[in-house]
Protein backbone atom coordinates (compact mmCIF):
# COMPACT_ATOMS: atom_id res chain seq x y z
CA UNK A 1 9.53 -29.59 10.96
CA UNK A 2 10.02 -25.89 11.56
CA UNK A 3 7.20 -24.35 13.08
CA UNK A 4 6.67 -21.06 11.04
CA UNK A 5 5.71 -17.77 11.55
CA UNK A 6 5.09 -14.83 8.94
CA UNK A 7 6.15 -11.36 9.19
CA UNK A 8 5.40 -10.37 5.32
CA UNK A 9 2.17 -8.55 5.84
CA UNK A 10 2.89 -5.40 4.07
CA UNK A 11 3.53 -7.89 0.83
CA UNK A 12 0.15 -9.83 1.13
CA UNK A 13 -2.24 -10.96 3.89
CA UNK A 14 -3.38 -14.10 4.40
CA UNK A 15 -6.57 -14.67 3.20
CA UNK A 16 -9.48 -14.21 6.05
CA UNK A 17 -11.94 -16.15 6.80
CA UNK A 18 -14.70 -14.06 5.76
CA UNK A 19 -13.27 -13.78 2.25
CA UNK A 20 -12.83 -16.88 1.73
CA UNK A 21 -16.60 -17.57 2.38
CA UNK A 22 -17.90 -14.74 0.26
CA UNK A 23 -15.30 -16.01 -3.07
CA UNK A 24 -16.66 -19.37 -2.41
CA UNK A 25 -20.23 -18.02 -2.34
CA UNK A 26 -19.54 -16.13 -5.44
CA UNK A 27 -17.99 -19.05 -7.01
CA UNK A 28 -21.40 -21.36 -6.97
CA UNK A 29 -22.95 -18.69 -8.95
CA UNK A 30 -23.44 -18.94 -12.94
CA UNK A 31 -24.57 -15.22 -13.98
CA UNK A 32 -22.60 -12.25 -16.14
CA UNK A 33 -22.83 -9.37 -13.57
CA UNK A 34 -24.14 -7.20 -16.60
CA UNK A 35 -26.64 -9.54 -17.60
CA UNK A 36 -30.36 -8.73 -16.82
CA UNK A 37 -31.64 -12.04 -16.25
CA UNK A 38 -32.26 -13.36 -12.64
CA UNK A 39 -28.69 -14.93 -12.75
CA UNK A 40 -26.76 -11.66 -13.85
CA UNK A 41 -28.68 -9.63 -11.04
CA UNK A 42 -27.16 -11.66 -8.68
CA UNK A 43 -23.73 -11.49 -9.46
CA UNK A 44 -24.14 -7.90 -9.86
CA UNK A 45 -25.70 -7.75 -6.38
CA UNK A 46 -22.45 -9.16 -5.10
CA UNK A 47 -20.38 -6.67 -7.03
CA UNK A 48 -22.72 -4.14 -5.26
CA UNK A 49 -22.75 -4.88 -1.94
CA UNK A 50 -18.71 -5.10 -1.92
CA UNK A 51 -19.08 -1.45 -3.60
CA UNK A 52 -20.63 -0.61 -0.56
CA UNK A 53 -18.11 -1.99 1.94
CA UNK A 54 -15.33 -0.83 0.25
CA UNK A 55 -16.37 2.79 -0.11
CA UNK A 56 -17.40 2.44 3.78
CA UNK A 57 -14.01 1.24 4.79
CA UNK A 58 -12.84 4.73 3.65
CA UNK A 59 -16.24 6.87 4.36
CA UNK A 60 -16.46 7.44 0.32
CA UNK A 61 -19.88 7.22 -1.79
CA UNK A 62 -20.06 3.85 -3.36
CA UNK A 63 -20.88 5.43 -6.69
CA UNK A 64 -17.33 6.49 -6.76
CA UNK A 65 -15.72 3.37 -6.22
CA UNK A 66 -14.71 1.67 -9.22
CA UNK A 67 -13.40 -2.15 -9.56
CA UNK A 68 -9.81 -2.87 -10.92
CA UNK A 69 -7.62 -5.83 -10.72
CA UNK A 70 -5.39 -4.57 -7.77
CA UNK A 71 -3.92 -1.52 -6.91
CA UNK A 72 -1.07 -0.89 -9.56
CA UNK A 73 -4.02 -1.12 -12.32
CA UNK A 74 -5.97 1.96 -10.17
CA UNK A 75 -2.35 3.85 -9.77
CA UNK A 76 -2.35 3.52 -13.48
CA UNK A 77 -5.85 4.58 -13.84
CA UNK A 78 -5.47 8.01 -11.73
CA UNK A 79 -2.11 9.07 -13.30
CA UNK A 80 -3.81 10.32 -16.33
CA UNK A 81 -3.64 14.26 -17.62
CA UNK A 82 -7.84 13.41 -18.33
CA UNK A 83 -9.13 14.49 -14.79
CA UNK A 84 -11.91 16.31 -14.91
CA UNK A 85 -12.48 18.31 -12.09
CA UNK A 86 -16.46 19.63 -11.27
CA UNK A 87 -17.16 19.32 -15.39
CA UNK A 88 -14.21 21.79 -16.07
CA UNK A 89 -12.23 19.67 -19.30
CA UNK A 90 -8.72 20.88 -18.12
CA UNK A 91 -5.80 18.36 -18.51
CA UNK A 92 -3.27 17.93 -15.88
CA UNK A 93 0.12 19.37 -17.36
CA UNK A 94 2.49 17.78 -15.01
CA UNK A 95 2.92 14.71 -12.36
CA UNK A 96 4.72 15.23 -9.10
CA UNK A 97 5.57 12.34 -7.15
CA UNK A 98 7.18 11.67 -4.20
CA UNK A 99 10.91 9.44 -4.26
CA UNK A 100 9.73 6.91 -2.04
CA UNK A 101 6.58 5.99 -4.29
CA UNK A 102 5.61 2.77 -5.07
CA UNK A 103 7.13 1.51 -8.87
CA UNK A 104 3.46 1.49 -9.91
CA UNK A 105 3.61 5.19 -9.26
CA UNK A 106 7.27 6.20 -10.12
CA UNK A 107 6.65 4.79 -13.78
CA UNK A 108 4.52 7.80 -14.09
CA UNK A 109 1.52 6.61 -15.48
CA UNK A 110 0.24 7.65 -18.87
CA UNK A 111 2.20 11.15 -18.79
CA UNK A 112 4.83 11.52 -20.53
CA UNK A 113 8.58 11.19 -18.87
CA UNK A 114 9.33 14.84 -19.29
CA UNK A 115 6.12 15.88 -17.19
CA UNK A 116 6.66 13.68 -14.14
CA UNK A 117 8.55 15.27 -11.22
CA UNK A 118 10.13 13.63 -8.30
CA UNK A 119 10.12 15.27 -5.13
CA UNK A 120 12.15 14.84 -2.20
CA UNK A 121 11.58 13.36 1.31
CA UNK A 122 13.64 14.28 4.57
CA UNK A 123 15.75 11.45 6.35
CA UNK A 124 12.90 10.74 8.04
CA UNK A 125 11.22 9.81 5.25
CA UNK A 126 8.63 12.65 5.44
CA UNK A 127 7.79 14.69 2.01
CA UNK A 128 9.68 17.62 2.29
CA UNK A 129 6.61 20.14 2.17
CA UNK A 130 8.73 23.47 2.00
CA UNK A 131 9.84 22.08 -1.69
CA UNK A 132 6.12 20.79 -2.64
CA UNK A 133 4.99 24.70 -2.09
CA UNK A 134 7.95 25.77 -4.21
CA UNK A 135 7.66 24.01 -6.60
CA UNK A 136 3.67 23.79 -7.03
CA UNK A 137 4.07 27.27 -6.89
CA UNK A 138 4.79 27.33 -10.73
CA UNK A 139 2.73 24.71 -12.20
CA UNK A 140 -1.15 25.77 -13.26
CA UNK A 141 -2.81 21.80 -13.04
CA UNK A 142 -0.23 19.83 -11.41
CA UNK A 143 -1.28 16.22 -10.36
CA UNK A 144 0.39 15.02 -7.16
CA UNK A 145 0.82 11.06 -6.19
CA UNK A 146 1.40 10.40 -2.60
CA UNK A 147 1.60 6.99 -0.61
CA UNK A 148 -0.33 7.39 2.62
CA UNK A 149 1.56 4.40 4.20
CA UNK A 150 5.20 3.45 3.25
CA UNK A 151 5.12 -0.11 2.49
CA UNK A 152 8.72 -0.52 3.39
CA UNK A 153 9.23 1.69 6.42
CA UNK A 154 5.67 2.48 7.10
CA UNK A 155 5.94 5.86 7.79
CA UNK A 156 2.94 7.99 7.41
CA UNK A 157 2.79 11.31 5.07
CA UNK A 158 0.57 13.96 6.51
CA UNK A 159 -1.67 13.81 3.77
CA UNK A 160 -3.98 16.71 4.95
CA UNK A 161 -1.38 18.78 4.66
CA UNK A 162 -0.03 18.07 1.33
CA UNK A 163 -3.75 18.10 0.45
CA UNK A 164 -4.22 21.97 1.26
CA UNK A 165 -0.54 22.32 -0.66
CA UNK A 166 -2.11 21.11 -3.53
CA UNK A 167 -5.91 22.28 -3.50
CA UNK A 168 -3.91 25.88 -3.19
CA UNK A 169 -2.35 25.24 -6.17
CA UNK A 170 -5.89 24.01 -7.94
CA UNK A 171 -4.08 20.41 -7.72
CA UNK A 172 -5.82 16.91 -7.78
CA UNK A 173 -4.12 14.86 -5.17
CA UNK A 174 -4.32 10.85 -5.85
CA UNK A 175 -3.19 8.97 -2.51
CA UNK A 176 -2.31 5.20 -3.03
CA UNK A 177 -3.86 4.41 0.59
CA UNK A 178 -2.70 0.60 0.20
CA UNK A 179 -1.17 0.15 3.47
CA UNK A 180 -3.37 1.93 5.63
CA UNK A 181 -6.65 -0.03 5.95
CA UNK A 182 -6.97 -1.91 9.66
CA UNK A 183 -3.86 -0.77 10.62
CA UNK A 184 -4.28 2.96 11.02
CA UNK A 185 -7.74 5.04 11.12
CA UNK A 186 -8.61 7.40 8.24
CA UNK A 187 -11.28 8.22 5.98
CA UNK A 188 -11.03 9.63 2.38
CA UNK A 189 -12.72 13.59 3.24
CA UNK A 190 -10.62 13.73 6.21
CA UNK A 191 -7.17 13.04 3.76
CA UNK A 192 -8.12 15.74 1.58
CA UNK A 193 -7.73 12.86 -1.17
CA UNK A 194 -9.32 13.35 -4.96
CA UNK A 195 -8.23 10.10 -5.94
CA UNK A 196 -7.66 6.67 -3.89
CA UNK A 197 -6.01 3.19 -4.37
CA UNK A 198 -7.04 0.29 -2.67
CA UNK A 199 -5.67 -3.25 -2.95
CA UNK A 200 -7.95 -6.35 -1.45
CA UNK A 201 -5.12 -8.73 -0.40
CA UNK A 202 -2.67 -6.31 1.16
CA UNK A 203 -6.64 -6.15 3.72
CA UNK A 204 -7.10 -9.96 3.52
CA UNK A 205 -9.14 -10.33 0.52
CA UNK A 206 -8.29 -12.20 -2.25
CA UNK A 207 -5.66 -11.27 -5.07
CA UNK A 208 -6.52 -9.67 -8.16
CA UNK A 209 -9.12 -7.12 -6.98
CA UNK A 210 -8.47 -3.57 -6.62
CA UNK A 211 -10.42 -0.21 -6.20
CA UNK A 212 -9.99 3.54 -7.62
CA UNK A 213 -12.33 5.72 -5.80
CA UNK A 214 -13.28 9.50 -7.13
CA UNK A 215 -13.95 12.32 -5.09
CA UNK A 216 -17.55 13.70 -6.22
CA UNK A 217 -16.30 16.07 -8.74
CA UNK A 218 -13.67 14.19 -10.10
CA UNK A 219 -14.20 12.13 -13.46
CA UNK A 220 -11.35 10.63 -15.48
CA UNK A 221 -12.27 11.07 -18.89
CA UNK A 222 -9.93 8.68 -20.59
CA UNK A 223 -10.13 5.27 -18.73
CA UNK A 224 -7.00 3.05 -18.90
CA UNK A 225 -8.95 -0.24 -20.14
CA UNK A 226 -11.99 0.72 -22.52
CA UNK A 227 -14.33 -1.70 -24.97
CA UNK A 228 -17.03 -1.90 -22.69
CA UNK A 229 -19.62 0.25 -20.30
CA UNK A 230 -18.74 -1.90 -16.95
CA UNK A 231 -17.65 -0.07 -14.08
CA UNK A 232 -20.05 3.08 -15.06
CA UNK A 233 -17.47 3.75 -18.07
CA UNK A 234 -14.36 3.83 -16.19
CA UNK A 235 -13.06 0.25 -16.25
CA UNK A 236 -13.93 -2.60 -19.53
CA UNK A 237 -14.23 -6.24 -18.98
CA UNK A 238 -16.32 -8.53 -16.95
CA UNK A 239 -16.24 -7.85 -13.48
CA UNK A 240 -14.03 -10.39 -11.54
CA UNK A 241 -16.77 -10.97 -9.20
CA UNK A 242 -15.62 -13.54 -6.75
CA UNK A 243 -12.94 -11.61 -6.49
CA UNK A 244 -14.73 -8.30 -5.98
CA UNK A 245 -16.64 -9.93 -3.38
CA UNK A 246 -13.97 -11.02 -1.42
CA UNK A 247 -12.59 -8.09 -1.25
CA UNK A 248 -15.80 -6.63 -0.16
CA UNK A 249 -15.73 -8.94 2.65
CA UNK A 250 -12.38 -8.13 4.00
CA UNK A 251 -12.93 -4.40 3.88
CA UNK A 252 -15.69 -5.07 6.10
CA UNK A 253 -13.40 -6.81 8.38
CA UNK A 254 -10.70 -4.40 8.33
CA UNK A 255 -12.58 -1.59 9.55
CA UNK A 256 -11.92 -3.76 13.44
CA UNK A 257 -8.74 -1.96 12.97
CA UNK A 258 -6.12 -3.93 15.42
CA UNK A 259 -3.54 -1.14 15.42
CA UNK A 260 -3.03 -0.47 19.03
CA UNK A 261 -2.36 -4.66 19.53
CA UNK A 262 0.21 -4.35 16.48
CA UNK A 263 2.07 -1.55 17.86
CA UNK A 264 2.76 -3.31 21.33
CA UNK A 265 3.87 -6.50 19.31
CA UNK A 266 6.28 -4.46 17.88
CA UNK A 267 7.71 -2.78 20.35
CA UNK A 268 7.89 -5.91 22.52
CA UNK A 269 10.07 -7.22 18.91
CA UNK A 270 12.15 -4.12 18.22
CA UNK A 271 13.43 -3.95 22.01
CA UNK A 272 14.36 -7.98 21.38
CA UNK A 273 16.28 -6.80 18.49
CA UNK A 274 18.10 -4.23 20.32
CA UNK A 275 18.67 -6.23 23.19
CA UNK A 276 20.87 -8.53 21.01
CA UNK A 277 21.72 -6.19 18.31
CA UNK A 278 22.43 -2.17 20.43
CA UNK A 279 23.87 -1.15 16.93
CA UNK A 280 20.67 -2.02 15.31
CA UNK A 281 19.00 0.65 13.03
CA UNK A 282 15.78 1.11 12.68
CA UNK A 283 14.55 3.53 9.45
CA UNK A 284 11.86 6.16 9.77
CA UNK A 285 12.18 5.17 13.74
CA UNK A 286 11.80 8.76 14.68
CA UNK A 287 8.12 9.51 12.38
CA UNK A 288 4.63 8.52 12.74
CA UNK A 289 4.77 4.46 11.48
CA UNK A 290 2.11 2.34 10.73
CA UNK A 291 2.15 0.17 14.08
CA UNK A 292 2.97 -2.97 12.19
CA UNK A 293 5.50 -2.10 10.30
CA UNK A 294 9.63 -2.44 11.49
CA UNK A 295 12.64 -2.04 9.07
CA UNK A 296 15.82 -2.40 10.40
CA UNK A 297 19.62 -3.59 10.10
CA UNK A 298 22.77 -3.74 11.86
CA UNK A 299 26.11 -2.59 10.24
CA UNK A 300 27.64 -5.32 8.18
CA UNK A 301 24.51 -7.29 7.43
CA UNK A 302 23.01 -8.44 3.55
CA UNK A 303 19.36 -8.79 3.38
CA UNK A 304 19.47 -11.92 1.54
CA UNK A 305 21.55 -13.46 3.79
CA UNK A 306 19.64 -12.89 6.82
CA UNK A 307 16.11 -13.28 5.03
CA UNK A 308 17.68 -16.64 4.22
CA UNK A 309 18.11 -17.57 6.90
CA UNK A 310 15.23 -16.50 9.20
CA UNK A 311 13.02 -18.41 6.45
CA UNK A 312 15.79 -21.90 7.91
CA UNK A 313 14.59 -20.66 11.09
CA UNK A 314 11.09 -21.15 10.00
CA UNK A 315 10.34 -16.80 9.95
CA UNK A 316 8.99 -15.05 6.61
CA UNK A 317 10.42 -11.48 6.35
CA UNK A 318 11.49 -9.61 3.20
CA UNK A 319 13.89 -6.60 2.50
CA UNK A 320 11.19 -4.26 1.35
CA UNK A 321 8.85 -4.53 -1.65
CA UNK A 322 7.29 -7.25 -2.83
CA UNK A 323 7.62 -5.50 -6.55
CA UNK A 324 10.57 -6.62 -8.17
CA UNK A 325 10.60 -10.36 -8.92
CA UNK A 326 11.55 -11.90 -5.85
CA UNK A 327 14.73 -10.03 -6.30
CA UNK A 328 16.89 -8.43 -3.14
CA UNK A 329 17.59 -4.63 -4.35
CA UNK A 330 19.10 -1.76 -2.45
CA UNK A 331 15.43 0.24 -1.63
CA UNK A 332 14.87 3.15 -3.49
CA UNK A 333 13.15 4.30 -0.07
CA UNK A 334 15.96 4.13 1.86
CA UNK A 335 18.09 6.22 -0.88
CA UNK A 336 15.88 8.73 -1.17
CA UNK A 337 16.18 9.22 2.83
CA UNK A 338 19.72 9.48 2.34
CA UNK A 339 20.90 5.94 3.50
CA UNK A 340 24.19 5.02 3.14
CA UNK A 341 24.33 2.47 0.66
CA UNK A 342 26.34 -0.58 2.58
CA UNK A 343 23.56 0.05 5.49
CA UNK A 344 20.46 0.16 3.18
CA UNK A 345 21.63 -3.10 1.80
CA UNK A 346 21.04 -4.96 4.93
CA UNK A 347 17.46 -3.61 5.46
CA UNK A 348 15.09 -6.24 6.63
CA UNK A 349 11.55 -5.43 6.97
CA UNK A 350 9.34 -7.26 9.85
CA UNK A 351 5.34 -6.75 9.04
CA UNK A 352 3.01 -8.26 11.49
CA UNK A 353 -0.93 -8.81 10.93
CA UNK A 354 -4.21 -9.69 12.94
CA UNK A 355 -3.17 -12.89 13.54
CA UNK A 356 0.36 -12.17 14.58
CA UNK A 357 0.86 -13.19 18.81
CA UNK A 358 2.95 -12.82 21.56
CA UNK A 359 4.53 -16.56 20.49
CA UNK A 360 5.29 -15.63 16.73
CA UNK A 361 7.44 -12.18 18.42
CA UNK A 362 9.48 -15.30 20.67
CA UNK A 363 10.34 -17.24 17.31
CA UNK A 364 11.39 -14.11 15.86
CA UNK A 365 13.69 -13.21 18.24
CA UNK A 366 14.84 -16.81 18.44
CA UNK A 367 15.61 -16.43 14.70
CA UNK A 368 17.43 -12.84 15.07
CA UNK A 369 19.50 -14.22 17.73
CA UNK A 370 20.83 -17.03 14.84
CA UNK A 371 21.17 -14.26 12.61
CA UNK A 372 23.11 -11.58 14.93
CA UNK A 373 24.92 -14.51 16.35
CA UNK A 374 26.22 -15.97 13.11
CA UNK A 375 27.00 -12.40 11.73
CA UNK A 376 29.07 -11.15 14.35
CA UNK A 377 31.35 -14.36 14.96
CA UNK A 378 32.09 -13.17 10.95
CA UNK A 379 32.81 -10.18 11.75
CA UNK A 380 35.18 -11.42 14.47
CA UNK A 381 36.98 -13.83 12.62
């Protein structure tokens, strides 16, 4: 048998060890976390303490962190026109996103199609901040949605700045921060961020938990899910609590961030790449990447060909998201950086993790040199 490694970290993490113990915990209990028997106080206590280390991981006040069931439900939840900002009741009028967004994010939420606004990135896949100011310029409540993290080239916005863009322009800024957390060092004052998605398994928690944490002053007045008071108001239903613990349990562990071991691994992979590959491409190459994160092609290649077969050769990569059905698409990430088509086609992306070594970069390589091997005798035939 194969012996396999996975590069699909930016899709989901494998569940640590840690989390595993705290859903297990959570499991043996009986108790409704909003129950006020002895049973119901400890599930909320649970609920509590992963409030706690999941407003930590991002230096935020636990009071502001509320529960969802991943991070597309607290996109969702933020891209509302009801943000009310330090008591004042005045409705966002328009939604300006960035083209490289996330689909939970490009759908645009609960406004309407007419006010959402898509805003351009540079082929580096940077937001292009000259048209932000432009175009902020003549909006009186805009709401802007920005990915910290590209989850398929991993390139990092300068949030701080596009925070002082929008503040300028008496914005709310709502960062999905899903990619970030172990990987890169941050903290939710520093961002300038009103608003903040967090998803447990893409940290190594289990799936189906989420977070949406609130600046101070910032109170959605219309909650996405309503028919009940959990989640102070802002989110109905019974809490998923093993769940919630896990995740509180791997946002503990995350804050070892491990970025500075990732980058090396990659580097030591991306030079084996070119080494058999020198046409190889590698997108957002020349901005500030998440260290663990590597997409890249070589003229003439199909992503699910080659994903194919480095899953033979016993490797788990994808072509980008892990959003659209199991289904190989040309990225909307790479067109918006203004890819050529036939070359975005081919992107693969390579995502390593905490457990990621020195001997999972060797199979890689040993599976890229099938790959590059098998395309170009094609191409020479």
């Amino acid at each position: 048998m194969v012996e396999r490694a996975y590069f699909d970290w930016n899709a989901t993490a494998p569940l640590r060890e840690e989390a595993r113990e705290a859903v297990t915990a959570a499991l043996a209990l009986t108790g409704n976390a909003s129950s006020v028997h002895a049973e119901g106080r400890a599930a909320r206590r649970l609920v509590e303490e992963a409030r706690e280390r999941v407003a930590d991981l991002v230096g935020a006040d636990a009071r502001n962190v509320t529960f969802t069931s991943g991070a597309t439900e607290a996109n969702m939840q933020a891209l509302t026109p009801a943000i009310e900002v330090g008591g004042r009741k005045q409705t966002r009028d328009r939604l300006f996103i960035s083209a490289i967004e996330h689909s939970s994010v490009r759908c645009g939420g609960r406004f309407a199609a007419d006010q959402v606004e898509e805003l351009p990135v540079t082929a580096h896949g940077l937001i292009d901040l000259d048209v932000l100011k432009r175009v902020l310029g003549h909006c009186e409540r805009p709401l802007v949605s920005v990915m910290l993290a590209n989850n398929e080239t991993g390139v990092i916005q300068p949030a701080a700045e596009i925070a002082d863009i929008v503040h300028a322009a008496s914005g709310v800024l709502h960062v999905d921060a899903v990619q970030a957390p172990g990987r890169i060092p941050f903290d939710m004052a520093g961002l300038g961020a009103d608003l903040l998605s967090l998803s447990s398994h893409k940290l190594g928690g289990p799936q189906g938990a989420g977070a949406l944490i609130q600046r101070g002053d910032i109170h959605i007045t219309d909650s996405l899910i309503k028919g009940g008071g959990q989640e102070r108001g802002q989110r109905a239903g019974t809490e998923n609590v093993a769940a919630i613990a896990g995740f509180g349990a791997a946002a503990a562990a995350a804050k070892r961030a491990d970025g500075a071991r990732m980058a090396a691994l990659r580097a030591q992979a991306e030079a084996g790449i070119k080494a058999m590959a020198p046409q190889a491409v590698f997108f957002g190459a020349d901005a500030p990447r998440l260290p663990n994160t590597s997409l890249f092609t070589v003229p003439g290649l199909k992503a699910e060909t080659a994903i194919i077969a480095f899953d033979l050769n016993g490797i788990a990569v994808s072509s980008g998201s892990a959003c659209s059905s199991g289904k190989v698409q040309t990225s909307h990430v790479l067109t918006a950086m203004g890819v050529e088509p036939e070359l975005a086609r081919g992107a693969v992306r390579v995502s390593l993790g905490w457990t990621t070594n020195e001997g999972d970069i060797e199979r890689l390589l040993n599976a890229w040199n099938t790959v590059v091997s098998s395309l170009l005798n094609k191409q020479a035939a």
